[in-house]
Protein backbone atom coordinates (compact mmCIF):
# COMPACT_ATOMS: atom_id res chain seq x y z
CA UNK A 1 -1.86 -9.22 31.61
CA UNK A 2 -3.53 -7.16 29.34
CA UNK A 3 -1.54 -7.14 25.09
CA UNK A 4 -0.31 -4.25 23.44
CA UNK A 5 -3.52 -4.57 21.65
CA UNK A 6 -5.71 -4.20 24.01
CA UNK A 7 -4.17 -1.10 25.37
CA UNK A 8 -3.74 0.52 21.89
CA UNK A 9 -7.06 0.31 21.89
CA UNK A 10 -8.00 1.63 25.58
CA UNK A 11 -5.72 4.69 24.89
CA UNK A 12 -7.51 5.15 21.41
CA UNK A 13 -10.70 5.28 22.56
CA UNK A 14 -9.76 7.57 25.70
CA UNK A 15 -8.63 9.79 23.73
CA UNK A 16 -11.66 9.68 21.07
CA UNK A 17 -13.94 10.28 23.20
CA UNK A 18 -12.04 12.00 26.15
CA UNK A 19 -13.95 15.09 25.21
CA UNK A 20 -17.61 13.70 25.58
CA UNK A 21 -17.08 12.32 29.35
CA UNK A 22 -14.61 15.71 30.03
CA UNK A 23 -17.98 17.62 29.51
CA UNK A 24 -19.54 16.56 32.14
CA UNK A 25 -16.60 15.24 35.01
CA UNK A 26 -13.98 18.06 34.42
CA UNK A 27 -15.19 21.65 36.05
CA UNK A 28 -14.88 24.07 33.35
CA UNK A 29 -13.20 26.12 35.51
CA UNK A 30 -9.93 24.53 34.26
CA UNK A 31 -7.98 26.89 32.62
CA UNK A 32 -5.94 24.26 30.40
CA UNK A 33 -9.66 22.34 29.86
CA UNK A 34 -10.44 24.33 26.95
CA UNK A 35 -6.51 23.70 25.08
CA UNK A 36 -6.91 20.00 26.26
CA UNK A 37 -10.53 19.50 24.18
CA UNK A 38 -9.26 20.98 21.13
CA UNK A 39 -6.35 18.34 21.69
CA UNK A 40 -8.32 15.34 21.88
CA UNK A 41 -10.83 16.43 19.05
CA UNK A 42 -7.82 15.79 16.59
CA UNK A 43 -8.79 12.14 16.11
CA UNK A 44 -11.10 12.47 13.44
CA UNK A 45 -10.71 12.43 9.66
CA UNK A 46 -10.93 16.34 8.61
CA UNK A 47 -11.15 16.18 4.72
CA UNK A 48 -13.40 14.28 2.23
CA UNK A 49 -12.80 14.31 -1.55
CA UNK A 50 -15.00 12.99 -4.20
CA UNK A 51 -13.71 9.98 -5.50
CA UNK A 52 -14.50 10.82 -9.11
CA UNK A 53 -17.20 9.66 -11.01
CA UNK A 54 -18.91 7.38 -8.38
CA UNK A 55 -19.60 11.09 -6.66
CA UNK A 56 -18.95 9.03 -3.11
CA UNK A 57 -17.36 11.20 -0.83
CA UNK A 58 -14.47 9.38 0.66
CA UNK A 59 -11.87 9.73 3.68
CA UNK A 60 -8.69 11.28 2.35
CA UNK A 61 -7.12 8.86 4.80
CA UNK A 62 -8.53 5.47 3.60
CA UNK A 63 -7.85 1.87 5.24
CA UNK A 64 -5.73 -0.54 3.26
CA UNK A 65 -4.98 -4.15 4.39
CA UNK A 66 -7.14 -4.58 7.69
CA UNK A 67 -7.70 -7.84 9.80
CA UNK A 68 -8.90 -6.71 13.05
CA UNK A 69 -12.39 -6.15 13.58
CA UNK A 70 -11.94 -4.14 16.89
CA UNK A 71 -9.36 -1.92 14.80
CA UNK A 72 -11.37 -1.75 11.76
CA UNK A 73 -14.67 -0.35 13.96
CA UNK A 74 -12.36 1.94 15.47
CA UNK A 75 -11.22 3.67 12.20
CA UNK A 76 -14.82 3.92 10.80
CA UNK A 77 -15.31 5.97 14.00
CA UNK A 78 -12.60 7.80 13.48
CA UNK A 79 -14.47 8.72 10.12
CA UNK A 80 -12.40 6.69 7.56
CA UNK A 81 -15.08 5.29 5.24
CA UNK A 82 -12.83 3.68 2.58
CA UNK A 83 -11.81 -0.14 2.87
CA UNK A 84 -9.96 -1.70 0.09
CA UNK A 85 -9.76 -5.13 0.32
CA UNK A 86 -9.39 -8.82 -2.31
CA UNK A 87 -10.64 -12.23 -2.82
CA UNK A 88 -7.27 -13.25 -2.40
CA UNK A 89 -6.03 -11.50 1.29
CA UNK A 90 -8.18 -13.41 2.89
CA UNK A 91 -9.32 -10.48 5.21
CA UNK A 92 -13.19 -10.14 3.91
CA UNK A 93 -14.98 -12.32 6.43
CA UNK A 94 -13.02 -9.81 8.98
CA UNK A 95 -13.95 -6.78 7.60
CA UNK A 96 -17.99 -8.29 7.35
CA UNK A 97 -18.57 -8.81 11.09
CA UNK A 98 -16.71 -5.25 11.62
CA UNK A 99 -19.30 -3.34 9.24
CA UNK A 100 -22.68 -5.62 10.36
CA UNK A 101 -24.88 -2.99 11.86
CA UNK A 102 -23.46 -0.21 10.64
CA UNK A 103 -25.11 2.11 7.83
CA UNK A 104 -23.30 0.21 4.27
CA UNK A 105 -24.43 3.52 2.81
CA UNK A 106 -21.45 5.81 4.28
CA UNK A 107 -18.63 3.03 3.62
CA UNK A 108 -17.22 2.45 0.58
CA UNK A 109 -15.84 -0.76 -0.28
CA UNK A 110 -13.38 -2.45 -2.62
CA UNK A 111 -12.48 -5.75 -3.28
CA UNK A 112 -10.64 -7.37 -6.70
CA UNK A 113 -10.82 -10.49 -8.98
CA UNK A 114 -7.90 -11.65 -10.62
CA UNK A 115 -8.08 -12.83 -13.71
CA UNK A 116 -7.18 -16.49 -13.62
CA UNK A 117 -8.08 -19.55 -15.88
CA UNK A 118 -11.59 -19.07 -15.87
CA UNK A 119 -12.56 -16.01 -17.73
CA UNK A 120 -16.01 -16.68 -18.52
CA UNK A 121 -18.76 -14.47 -17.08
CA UNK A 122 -20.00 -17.25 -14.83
CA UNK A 123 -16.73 -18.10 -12.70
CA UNK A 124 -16.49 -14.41 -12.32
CA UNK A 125 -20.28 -14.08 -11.16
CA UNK A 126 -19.58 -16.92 -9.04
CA UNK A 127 -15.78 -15.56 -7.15
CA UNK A 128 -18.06 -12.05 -7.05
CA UNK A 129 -21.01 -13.98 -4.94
CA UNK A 130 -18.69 -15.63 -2.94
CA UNK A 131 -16.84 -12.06 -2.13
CA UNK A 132 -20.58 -10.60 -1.58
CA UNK A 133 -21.17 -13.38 1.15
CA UNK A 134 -17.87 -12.76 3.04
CA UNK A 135 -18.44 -9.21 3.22
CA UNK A 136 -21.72 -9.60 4.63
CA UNK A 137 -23.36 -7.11 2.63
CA UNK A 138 -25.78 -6.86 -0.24
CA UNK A 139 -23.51 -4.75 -2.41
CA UNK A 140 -19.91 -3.95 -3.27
CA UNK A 141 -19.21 -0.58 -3.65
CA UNK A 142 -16.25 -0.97 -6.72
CA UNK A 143 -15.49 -4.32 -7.92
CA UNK A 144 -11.80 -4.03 -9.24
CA UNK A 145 -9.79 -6.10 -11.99
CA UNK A 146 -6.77 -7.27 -10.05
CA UNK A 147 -2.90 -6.69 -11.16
CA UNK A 148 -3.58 -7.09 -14.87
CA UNK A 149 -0.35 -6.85 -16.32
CA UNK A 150 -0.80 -6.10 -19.82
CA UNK A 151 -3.15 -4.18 -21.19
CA UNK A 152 -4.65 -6.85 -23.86
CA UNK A 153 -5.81 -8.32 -20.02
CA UNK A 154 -8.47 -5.06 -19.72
CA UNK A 155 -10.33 -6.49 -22.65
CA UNK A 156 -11.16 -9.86 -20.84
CA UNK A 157 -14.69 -9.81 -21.97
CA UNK A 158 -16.20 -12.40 -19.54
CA UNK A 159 -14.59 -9.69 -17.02
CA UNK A 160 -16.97 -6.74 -18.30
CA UNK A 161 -19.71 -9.05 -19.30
CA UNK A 162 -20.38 -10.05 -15.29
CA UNK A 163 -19.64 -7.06 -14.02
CA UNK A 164 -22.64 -5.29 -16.38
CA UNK A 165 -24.88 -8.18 -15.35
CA UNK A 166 -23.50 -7.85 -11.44
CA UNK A 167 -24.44 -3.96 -12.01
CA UNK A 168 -28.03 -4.52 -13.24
CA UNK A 169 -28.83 -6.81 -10.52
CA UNK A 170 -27.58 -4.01 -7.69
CA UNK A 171 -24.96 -6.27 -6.32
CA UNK A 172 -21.41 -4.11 -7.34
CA UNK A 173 -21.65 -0.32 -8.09
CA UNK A 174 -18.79 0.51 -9.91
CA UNK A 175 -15.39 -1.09 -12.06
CA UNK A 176 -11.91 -0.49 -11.14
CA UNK A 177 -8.51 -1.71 -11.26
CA UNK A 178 -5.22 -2.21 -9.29
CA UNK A 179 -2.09 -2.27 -10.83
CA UNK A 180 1.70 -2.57 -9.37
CA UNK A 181 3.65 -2.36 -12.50
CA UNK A 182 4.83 -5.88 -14.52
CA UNK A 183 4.78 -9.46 -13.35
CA UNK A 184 7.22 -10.71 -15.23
CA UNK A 185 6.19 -14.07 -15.11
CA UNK A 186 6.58 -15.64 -18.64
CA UNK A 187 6.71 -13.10 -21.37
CA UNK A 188 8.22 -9.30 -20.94
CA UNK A 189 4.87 -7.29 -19.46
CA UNK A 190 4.07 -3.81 -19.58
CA UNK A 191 4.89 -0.62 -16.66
CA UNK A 192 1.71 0.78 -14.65
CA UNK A 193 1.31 3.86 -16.70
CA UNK A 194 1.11 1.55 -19.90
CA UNK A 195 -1.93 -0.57 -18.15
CA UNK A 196 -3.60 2.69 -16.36
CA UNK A 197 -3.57 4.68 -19.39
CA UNK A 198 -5.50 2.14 -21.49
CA UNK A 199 -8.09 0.98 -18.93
CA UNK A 200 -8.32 5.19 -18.56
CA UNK A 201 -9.24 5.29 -22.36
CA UNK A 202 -11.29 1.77 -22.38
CA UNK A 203 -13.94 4.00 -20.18
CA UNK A 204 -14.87 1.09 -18.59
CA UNK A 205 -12.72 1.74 -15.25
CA UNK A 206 -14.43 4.01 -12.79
CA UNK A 207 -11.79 3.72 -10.03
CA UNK A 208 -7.99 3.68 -9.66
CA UNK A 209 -5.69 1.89 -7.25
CA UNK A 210 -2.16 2.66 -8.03
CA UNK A 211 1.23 2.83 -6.45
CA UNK A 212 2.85 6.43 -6.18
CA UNK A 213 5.00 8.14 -3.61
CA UNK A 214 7.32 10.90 -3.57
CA UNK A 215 10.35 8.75 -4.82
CA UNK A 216 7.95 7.27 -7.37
CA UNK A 217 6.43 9.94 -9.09
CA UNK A 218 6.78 10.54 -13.08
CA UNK A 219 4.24 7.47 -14.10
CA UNK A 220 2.46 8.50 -11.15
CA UNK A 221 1.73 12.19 -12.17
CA UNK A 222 0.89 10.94 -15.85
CA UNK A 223 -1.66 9.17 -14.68
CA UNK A 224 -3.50 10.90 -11.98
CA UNK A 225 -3.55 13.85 -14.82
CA UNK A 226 -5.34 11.82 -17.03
CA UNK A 227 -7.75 10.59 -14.02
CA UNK A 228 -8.12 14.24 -13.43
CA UNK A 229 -9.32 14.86 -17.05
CA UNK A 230 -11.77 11.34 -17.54
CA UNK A 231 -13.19 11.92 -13.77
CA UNK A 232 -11.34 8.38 -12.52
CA UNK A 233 -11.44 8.26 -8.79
CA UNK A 234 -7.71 7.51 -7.57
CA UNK A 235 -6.64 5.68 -5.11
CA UNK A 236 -3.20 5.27 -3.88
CA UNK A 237 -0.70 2.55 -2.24
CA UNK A 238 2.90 1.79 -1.68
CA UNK A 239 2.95 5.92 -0.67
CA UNK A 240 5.35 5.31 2.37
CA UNK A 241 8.88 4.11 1.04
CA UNK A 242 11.37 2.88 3.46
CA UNK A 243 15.01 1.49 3.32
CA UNK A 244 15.61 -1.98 3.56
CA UNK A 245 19.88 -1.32 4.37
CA UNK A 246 19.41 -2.02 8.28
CA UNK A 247 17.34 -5.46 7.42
CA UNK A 248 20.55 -6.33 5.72
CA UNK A 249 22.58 -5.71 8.53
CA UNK A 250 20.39 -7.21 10.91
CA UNK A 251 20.70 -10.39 8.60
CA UNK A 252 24.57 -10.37 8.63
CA UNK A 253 24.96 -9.72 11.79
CA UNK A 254 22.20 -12.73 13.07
CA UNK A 255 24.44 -15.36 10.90
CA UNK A 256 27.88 -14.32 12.49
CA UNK A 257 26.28 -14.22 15.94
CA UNK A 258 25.00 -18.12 14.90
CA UNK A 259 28.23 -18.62 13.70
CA UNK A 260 27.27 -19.35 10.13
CA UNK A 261 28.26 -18.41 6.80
CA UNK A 262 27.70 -15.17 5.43
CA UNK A 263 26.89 -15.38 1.87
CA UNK A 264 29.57 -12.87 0.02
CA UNK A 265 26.73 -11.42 -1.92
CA UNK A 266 25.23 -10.11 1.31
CA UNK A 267 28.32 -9.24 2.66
CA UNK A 268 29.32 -6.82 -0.87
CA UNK A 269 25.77 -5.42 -0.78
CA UNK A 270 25.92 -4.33 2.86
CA UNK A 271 29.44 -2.63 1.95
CA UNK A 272 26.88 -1.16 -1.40
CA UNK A 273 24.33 0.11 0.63
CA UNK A 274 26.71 1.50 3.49
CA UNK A 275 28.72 3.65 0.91
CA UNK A 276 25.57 4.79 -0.06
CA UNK A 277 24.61 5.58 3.53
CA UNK A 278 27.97 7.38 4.07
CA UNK A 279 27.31 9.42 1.43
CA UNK A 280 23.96 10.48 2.62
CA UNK A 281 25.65 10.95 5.76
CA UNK A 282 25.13 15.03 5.21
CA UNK A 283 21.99 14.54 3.94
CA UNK A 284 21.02 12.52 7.06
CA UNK A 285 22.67 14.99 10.13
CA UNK A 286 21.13 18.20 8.42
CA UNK A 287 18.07 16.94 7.96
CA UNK A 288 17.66 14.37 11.15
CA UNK A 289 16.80 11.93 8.87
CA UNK A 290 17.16 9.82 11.73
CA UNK A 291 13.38 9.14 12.68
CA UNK A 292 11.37 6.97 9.90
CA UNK A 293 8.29 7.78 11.38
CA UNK A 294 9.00 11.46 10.54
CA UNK A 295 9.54 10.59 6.76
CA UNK A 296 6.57 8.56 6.92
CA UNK A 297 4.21 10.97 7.78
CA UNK A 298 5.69 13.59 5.60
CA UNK A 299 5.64 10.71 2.71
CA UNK A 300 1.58 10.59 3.45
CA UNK A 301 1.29 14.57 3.47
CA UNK A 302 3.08 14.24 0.08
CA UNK A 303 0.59 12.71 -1.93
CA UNK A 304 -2.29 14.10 0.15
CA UNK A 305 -0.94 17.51 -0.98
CA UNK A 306 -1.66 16.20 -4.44
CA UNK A 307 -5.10 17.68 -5.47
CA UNK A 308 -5.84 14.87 -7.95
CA UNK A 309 -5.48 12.26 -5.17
CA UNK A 310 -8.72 11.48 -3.83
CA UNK A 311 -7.32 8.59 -0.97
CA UNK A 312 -4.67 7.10 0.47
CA UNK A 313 -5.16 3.24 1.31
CA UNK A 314 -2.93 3.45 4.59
CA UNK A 315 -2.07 -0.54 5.95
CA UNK A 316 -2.96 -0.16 9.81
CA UNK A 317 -1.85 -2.79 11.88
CA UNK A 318 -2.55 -1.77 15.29
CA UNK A 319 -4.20 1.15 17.11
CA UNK A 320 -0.68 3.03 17.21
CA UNK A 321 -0.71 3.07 13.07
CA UNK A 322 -4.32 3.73 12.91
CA UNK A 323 -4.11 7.09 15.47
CA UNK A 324 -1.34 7.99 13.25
CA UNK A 325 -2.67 8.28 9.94
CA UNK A 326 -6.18 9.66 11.13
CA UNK A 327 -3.84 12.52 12.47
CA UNK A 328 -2.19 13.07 9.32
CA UNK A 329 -5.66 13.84 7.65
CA UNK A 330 -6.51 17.45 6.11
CA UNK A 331 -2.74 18.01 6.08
CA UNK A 332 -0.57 19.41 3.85
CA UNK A 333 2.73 19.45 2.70
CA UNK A 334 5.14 22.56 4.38
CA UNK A 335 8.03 23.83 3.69
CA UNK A 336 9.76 21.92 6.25
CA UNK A 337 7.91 18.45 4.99
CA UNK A 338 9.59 19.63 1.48
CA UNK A 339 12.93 20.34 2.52
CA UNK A 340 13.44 17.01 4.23
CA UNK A 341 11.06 14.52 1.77
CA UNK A 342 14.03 16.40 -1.21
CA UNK A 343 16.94 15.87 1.47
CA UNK A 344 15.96 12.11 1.76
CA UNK A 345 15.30 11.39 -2.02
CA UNK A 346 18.91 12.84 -3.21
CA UNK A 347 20.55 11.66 0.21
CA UNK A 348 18.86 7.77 0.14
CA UNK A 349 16.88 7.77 -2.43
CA UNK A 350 19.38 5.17 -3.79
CA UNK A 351 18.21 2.64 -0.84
CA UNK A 352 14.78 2.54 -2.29
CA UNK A 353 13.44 -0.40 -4.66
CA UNK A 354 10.62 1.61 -6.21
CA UNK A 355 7.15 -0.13 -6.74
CA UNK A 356 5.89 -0.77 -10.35
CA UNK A 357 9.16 0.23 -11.88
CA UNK A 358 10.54 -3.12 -13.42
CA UNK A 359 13.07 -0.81 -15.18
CA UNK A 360 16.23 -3.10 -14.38
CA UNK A 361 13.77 -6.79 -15.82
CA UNK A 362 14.46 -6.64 -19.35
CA UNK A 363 18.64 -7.14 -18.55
CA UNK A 364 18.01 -9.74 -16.31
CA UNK A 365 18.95 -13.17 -18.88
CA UNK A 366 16.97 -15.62 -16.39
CA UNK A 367 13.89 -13.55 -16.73
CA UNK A 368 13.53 -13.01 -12.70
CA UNK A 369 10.29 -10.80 -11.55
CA UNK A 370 11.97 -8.77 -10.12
CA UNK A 371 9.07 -6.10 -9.44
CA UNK A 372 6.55 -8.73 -7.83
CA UNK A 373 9.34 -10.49 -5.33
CA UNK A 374 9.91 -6.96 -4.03
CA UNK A 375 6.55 -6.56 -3.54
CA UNK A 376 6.09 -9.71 -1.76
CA UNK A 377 9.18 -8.61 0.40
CA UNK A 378 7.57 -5.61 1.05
CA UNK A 379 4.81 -7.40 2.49
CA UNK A 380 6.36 -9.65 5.22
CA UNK A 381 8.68 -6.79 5.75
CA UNK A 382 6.98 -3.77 6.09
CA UNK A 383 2.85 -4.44 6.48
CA UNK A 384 3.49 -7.86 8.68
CA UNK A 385 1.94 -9.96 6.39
CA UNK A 386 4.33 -12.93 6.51
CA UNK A 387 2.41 -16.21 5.40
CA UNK A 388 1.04 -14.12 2.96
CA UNK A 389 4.00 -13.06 1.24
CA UNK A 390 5.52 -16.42 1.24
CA UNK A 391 2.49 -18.54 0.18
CA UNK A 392 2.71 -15.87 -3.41
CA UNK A 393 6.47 -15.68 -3.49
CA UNK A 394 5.99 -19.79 -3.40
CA UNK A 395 3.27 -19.20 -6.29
CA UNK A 396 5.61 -17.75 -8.76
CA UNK A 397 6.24 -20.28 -11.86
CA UNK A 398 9.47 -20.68 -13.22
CA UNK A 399 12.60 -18.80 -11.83
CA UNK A 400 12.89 -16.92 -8.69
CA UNK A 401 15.27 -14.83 -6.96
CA UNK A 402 17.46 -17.88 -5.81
CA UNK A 403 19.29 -17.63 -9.13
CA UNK A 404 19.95 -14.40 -8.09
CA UNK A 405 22.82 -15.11 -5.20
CA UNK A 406 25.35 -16.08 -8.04
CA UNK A 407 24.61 -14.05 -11.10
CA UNK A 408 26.59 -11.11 -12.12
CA UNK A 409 24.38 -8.53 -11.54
CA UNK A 410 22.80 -6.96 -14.23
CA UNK A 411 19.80 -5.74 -12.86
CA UNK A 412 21.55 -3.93 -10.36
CA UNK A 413 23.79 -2.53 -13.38
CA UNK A 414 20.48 -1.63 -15.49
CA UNK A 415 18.96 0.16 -12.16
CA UNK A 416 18.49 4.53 -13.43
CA UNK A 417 18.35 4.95 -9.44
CA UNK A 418 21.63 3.15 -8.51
CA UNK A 419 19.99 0.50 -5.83
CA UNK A 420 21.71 -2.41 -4.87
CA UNK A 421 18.84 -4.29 -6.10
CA UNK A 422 20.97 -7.73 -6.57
CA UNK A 423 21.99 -8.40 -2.38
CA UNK A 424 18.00 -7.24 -1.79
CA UNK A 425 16.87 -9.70 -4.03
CA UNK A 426 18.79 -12.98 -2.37
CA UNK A 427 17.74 -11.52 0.98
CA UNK A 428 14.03 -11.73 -0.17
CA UNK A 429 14.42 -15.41 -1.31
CA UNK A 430 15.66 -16.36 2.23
CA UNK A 431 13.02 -14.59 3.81
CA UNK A 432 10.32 -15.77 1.75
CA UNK A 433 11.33 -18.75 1.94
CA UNK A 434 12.61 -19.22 5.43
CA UNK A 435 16.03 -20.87 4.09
């Protein structure tokens, strides 16, 4: 029996190359042939931008976390030439037997380096080698600094030191960073826009990877500006926002079915979230809200819109998502993608944890991260990656979101966009954790 996969894929490349074999087995005497070409033609990236100062023209749509090789050789022919990728996803040995015999010249390539306990130039040589060998390839195209999340972390000099020595020798191209907003970890940390706009004035940072989206935009729009201005190629991620209400429901309702206890914090922020959902209610039947895939896609023609975005890392986990995206390239926003991306943000905007915000961390009294376990929720929620999430949200030193299940609140209290951050939170730590 053959998977889903498998036919993802078959219907994929039928329809990526239904054109070439139509050519020559369809009579052109078809009157709907011609209609039916132009169709199929549609699965092909239709807009480059320059990504800055590296002058590389890259895929508007770009590829984000990838760990197929059959998918991954199926978006480069689909014309996406941007993979982002880290030491830490485990997903570069993948994405080196997917780009072996391909010309490295036309893909561009990211991968990161945290900055951990050893900051001298030679463990960073060494974790850049060892990134260069999983890859495959003889080069990395932008070598990014990973999540720093303050900006005394830019100066790291053992950092710049192997990355100047890495660049002399031909093996990385170009310096970036990635940033998601504060940790939170030990000692209060800085917002995105604090870290971006230094590393933009350090001059030392050719590329950006940041999160924006069109609930998540003021930081955002500060800094592509000031990309815009120092020639910074930007990258984006996070760009699709979705509700987490109905994985809240589906929780409560799973434990009643079982016949177990429902914690009352899940059962007060269900009633939280559906009052907010009721009140969106007009919001919702106006606009048929009703289809996430609809928002989705209008979320990505959002920030392509944006002139100073130069690609959107899009996570593809199947030949479904990838088809998708490549459609949504070229594309810009209409009037009808603005009326119902506005209808969504005042109607549910509320539902939405937003992505390097850690607005609501400095009332929390235990000091919980709140901005990273989100994150990692996000992950085994929304991009699939399960073990991942819960081997970092296991990482975190200190105090997690258990604590959270019988405090009083005060993040969700602190939160300018009125989510019910607090029932989210203890939801995250029994998912993460598997309790």
């Amino acid at each position: 029996m053959r998977t889903f996969k498998e036919l993802g894929r078959r219907r994929f490349l039928k329809q990526s190359i239904a054109g070439f074999f139509g050519m020559g087995m369809v009579p052109a005497t078809q009157a709907n042939f011609g209609q039916e070409q132009e169709k199929e033609k549609t699965l092909k990236v239709k807009r480059y931008r320059t990504l800055g100062r590296t002058g590389f023209e890259v895929s508007d749509i770009g590829g984000g976390f990838l760990n197929d090789a059959g998918l991954i050789n199926a978006m480069l022919d689909s014309g996406v030439n941007y993979i982002d990728t880290a030491e830490s996803y485990g997903t570069q040995r993948v994405i080196g037997s997917a780009i072996k015999g391909r010309d490295r010249k036309s893909i561009f390539i990211t991968s990161k380096l945290e900055i951990k306990d050893d900051v001298s130039k030679e463990g960073f040589v060494k974790r850049a080698h060892k990134c260069l060998e999983e890859l495959q390839t003889d080069y990395i195209d932008c070598m990014m600094m990973h999540m720093p999340e303050k900006r005394e972390i830019l100066k790291t000099e053992g950092f710049h030191q192997a990355m100047a020595q890495l660049k002399s020798e031909g093996r990385i191209r170009f310096v970036g960073i990635s940033n998601h907003g504060s940790f939170w970890f030990k000692d209060p940390e800085e917002t995105m826009d604090k870290v971006l706009g230094a590393a933009a004035e350090d001059g030392r940072f050719d590329v950006f990877l940041m999160a924006y989206n069109f609930l998540q935009m003021d930081m955002g729009n500060r800094i592509l500006q000031l990309c815009k201005e120092k020639n910074i190629g930007t990258t984006l991620m996070k760009s699709t926002p979705i509700a987490k209400y109905y994985i809240l429901k589906d929780r409560v309702d799973e434990l009643e079915k079982q016949g177990k206890e429902v914690h009352p914090l899940y059962r007060e922020g269900l009633v939280r979230f559906k009052d907010k959902l009721q009140r969106a209610e007009h919001f919702i039947k106006k606009y048929d809200l009703n289809n996430p895939e609809e928002i989705k896609e209008a979320a990505v023609r959002f920030v392509l819109d944006n002139p100073n975005v130069n690609t959107v890392c899009c996570s593809m986990k199947n030949y479904d998502d990838l088809e998708r995206f490549v459609r949504l390239s070229g594309q810009g926003l209409s009037d009808w993608d603005r009326e119902k991306l506005a209808a969504y943000k005042e109607g549910c905007g509320s539902l939405y944890c937003r992505h390097a915000c850690g607005l609501c961390e400095p009332a929390c009294p235990q000091g919980v991260p709140v901005n990273t376990i989100m994150r990692y929720f996000h992950y085994f929620v929304s991009q699939g990656r399960e073990k991942y999430a819960m081997a970092k949200y296991t990482s975190i030193p200190g105090i997690n979101a258990n604590v959270c299940l019988d405090c009083e609140g005060y993040c969700e209290k602190a939160c300018p966009y009125g989510v019910p951050i607090q029932a989210m939170l203890g939801l995250a730590h029994e998912r993460l954790t598997m309790v």
